[in-house]
C-alpha atoms as a PDB file:
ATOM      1  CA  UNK A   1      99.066 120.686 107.677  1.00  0.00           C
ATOM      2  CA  UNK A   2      97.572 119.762 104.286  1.00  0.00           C
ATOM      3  CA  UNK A   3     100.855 120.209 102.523  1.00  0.00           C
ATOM      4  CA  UNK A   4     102.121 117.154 104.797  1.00  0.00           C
ATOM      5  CA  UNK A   5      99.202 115.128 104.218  1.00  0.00           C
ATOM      6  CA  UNK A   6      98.415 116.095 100.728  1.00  0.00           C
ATOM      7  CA  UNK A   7     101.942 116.812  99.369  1.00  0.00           C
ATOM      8  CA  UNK A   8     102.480 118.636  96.085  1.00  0.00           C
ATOM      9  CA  UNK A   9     105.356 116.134  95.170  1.00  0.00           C
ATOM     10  CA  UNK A  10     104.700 112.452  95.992  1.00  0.00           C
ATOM     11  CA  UNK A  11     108.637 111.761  96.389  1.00  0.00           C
ATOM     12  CA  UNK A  12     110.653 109.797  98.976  1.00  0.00           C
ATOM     13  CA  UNK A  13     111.098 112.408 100.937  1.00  0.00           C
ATOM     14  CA  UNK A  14     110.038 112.208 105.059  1.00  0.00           C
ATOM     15  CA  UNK A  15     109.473 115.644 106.396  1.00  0.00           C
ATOM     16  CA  UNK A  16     108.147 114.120 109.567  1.00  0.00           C
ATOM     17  CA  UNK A  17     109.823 113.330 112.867  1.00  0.00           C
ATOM     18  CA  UNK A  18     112.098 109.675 111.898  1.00  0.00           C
ATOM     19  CA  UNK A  19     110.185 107.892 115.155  1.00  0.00           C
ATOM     20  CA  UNK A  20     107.427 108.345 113.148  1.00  0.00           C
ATOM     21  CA  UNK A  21     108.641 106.613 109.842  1.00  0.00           C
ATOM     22  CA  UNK A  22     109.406 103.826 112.334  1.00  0.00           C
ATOM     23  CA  UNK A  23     106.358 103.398 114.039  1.00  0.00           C
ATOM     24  CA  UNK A  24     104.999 103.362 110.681  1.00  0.00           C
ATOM     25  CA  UNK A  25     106.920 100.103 109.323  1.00  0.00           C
ATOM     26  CA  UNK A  26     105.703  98.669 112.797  1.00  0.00           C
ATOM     27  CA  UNK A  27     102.057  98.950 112.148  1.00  0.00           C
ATOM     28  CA  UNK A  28     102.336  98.135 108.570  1.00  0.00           C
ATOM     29  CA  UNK A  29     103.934  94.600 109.731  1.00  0.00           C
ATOM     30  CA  UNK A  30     101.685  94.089 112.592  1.00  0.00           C
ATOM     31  CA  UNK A  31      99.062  94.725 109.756  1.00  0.00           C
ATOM     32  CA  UNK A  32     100.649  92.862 107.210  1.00  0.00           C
ATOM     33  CA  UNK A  33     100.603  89.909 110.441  1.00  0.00           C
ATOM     34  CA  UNK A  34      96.824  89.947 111.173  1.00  0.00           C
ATOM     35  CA  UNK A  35      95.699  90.045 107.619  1.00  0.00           C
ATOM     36  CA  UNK A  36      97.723  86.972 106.816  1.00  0.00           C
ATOM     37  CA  UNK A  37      96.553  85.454 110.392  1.00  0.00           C
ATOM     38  CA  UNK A  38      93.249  86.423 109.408  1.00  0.00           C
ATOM     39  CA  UNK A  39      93.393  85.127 105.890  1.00  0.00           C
ATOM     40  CA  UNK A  40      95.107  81.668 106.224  1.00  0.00           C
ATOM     41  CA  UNK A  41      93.914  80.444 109.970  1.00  0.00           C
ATOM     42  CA  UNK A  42      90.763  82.522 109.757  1.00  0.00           C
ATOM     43  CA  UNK A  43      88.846  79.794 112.328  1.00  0.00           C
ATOM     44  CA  UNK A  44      91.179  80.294 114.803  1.00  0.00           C
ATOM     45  CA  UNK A  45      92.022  83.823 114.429  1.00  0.00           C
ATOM     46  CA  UNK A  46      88.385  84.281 114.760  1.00  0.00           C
ATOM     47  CA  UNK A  47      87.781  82.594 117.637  1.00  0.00           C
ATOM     48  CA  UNK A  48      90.987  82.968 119.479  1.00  0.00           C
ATOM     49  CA  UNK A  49      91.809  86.536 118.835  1.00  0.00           C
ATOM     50  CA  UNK A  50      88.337  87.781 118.170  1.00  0.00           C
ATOM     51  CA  UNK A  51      86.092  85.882 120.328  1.00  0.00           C
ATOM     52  CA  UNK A  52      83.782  85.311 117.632  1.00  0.00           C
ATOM     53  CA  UNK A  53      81.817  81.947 118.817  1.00  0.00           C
ATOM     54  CA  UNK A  54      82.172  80.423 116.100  1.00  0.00           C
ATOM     55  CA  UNK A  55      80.652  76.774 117.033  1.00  0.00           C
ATOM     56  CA  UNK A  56      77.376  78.460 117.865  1.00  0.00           C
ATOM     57  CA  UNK A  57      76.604  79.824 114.137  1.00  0.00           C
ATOM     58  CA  UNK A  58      76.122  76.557 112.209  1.00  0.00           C
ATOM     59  CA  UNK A  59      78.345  74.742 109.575  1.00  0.00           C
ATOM     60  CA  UNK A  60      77.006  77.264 107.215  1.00  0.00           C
ATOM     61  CA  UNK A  61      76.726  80.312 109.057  1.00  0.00           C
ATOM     62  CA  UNK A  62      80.392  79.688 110.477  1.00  0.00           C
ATOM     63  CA  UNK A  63      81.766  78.841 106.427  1.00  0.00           C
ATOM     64  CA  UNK A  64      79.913  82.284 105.595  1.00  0.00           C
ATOM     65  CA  UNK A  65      81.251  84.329 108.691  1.00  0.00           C
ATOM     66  CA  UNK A  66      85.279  82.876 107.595  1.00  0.00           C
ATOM     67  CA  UNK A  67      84.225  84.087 103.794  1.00  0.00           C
ATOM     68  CA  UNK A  68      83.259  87.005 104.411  1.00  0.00           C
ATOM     69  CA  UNK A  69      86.652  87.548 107.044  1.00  0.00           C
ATOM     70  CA  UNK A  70      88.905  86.175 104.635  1.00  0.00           C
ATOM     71  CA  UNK A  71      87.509  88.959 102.089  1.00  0.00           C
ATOM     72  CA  UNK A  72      88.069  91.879 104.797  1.00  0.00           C
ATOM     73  CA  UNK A  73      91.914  90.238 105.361  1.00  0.00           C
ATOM     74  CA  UNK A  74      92.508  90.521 101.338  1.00  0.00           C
ATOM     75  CA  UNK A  75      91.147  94.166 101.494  1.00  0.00           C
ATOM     76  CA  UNK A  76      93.157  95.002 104.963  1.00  0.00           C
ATOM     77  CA  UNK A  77      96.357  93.027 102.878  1.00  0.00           C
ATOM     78  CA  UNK A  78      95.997  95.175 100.131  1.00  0.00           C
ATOM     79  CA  UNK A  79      96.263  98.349 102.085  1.00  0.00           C
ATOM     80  CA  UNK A  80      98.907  96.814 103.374  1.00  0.00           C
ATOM     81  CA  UNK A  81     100.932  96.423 100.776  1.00  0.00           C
ATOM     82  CA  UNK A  82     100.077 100.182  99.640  1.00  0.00           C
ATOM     83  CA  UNK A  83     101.585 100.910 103.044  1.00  0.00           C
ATOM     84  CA  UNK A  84     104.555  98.742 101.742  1.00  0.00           C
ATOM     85  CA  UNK A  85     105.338 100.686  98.518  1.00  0.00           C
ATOM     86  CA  UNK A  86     104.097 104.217 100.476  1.00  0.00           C
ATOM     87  CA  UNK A  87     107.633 102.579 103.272  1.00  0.00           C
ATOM     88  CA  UNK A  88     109.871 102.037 100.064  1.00  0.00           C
ATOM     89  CA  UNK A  89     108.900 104.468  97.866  1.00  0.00           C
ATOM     90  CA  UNK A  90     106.705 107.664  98.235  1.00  0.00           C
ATOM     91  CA  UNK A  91     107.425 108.340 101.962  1.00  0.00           C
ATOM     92  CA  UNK A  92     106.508 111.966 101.475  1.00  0.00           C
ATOM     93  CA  UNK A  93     102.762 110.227 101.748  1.00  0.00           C
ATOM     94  CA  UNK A  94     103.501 108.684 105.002  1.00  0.00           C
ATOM     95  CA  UNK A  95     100.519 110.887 106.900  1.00  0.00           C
ATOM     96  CA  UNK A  96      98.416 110.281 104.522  1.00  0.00           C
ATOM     97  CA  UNK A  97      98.299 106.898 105.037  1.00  0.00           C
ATOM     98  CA  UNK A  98      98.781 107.189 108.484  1.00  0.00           C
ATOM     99  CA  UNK A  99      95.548 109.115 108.057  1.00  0.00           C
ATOM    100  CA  UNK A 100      93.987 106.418 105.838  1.00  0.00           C
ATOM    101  CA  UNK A 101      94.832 103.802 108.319  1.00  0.00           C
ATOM    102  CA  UNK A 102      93.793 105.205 111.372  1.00  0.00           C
ATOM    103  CA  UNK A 103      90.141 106.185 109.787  1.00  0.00           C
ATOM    104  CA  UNK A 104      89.422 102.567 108.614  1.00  0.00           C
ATOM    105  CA  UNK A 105      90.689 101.103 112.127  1.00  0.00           C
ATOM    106  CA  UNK A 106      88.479 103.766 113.623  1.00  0.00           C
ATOM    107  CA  UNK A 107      85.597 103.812 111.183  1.00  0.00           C
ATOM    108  CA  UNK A 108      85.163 100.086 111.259  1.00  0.00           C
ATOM    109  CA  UNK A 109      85.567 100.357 115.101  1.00  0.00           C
ATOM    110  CA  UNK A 110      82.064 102.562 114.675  1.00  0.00           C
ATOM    111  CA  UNK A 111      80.571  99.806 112.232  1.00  0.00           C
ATOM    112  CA  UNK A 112      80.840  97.451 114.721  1.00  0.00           C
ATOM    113  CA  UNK A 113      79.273  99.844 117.449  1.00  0.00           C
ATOM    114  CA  UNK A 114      76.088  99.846 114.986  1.00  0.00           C
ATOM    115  CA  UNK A 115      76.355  95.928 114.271  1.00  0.00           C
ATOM    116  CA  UNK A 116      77.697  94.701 117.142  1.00  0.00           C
ATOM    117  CA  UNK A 117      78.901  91.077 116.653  1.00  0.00           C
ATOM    118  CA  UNK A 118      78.846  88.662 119.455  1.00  0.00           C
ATOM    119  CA  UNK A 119      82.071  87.997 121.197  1.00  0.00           C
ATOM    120  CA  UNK A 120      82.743  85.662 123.770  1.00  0.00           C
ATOM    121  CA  UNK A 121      85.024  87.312 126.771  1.00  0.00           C
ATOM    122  CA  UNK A 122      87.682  89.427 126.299  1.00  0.00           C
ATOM    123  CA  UNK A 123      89.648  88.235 123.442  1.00  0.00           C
ATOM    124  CA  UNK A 124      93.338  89.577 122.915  1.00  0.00           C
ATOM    125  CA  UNK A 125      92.448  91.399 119.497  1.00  0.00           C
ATOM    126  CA  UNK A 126      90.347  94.042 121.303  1.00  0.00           C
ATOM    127  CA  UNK A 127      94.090  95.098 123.425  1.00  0.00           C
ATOM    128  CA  UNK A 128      96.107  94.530 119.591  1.00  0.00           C
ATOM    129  CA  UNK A 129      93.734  96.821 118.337  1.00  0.00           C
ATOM    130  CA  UNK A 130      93.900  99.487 120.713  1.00  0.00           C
ATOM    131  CA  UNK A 131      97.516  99.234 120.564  1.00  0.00           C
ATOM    132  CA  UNK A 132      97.355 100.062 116.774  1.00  0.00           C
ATOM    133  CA  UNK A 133      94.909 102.907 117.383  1.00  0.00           C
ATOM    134  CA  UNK A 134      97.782 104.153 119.896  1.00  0.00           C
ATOM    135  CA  UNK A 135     100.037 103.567 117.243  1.00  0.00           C
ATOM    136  CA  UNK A 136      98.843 105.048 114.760  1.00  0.00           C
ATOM    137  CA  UNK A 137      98.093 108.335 116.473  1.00  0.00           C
ATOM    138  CA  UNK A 138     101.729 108.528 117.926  1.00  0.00           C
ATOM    139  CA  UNK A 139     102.883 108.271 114.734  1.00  0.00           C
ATOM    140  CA  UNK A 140     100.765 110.490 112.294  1.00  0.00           C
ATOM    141  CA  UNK A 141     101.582 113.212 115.057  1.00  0.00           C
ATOM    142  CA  UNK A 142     104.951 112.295 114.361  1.00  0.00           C
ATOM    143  CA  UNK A 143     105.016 112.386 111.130  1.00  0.00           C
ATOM    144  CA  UNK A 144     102.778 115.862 110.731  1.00  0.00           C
ATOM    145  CA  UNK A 145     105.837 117.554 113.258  1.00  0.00           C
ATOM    146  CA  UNK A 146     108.103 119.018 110.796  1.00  0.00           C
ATOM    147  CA  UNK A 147     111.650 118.441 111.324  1.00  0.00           C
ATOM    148  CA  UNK A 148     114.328 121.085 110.645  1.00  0.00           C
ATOM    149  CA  UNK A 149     117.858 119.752 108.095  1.00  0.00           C
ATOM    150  CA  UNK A 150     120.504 119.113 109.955  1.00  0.00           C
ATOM    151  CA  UNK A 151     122.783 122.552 109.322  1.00  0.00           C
ATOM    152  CA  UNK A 152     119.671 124.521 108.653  1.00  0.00           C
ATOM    153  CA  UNK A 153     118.420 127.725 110.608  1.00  0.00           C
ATOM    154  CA  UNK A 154     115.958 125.655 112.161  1.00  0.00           C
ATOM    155  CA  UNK A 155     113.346 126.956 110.114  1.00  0.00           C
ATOM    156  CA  UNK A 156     111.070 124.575 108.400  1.00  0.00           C
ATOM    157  CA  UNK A 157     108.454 125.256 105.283  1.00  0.00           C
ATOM    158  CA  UNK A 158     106.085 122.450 104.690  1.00  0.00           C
END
């Protein structure tokens, strides 16, 4: 298994099942969606899709709160885009980042256990989210289940 996350040879070459290579665009463009969402209509992404109450914190405390979410939607972008060039380019690292993905959905899942932020109801990000995490996991599995050549005895060697 660490020869498909870790491969020797970062080439373009997807030893993994192709549903997972396609599940994989999908979450890098619902990504690539939220960050922008996140990054140009912050307010409303934060109090629509989030359920952050945003009218409660302040003129101040609300400008902060969008600063400091626009600077988590430039990091998430940015991964993004490694995603992007991992799709076009080195698919060979497609469980890595599958890997990479799913343990900073997950991870900051756990931050916000610790800090819990206030949310008002049940906003619609919570289900996106969970759909990712679904995602995500479908797909590294995917991708980790080698897939014999076509013509080949069937055999495969990672």
């Amino acid at each position: 298994m660490v020869n498909f996350l870790l491969p020797r040879t970062a080439d373009n070459t997807y030893r993994g099942h192709k549903l997972g290579l396609w599940i994989f665009a999908v979450v890098v463009l619902l990504k690539i969606g939220i960050a922008l969402g996140s990054l140009f209509n912050g307010p409303n992404a934060a109090a629509q899709a989030d359920g952050i109450p945003l009218n409660t914190f302040g003129a101040t405390g609300a400008r902060d709160f969008l600063s400091l979410d626009a600077g988590l939607s430039v990091t998430l972008l940015m991964m993004a885009v490694i995603a992007v060039i991992v799709l076009l380019r080195y698919r060979a690292l497609v469980p890595l980042m599958f890997t990479i993905l799913l343990a900073e959905q997950l991870l900051r899942r756990l931050a916000y256990q610790v800090v819990p932020m206030i949310r008002v109801g049940t906003p619609p990000g919570i289900w996106i989210n969970l759909v990712l995490v679904v995602l995500m996991v479908v797909g590294l599995a995917l991708s980790l289940a080698p897939v014999a050549p076509k013509g080949s005895s069937g055999r495969v060697t990672p």
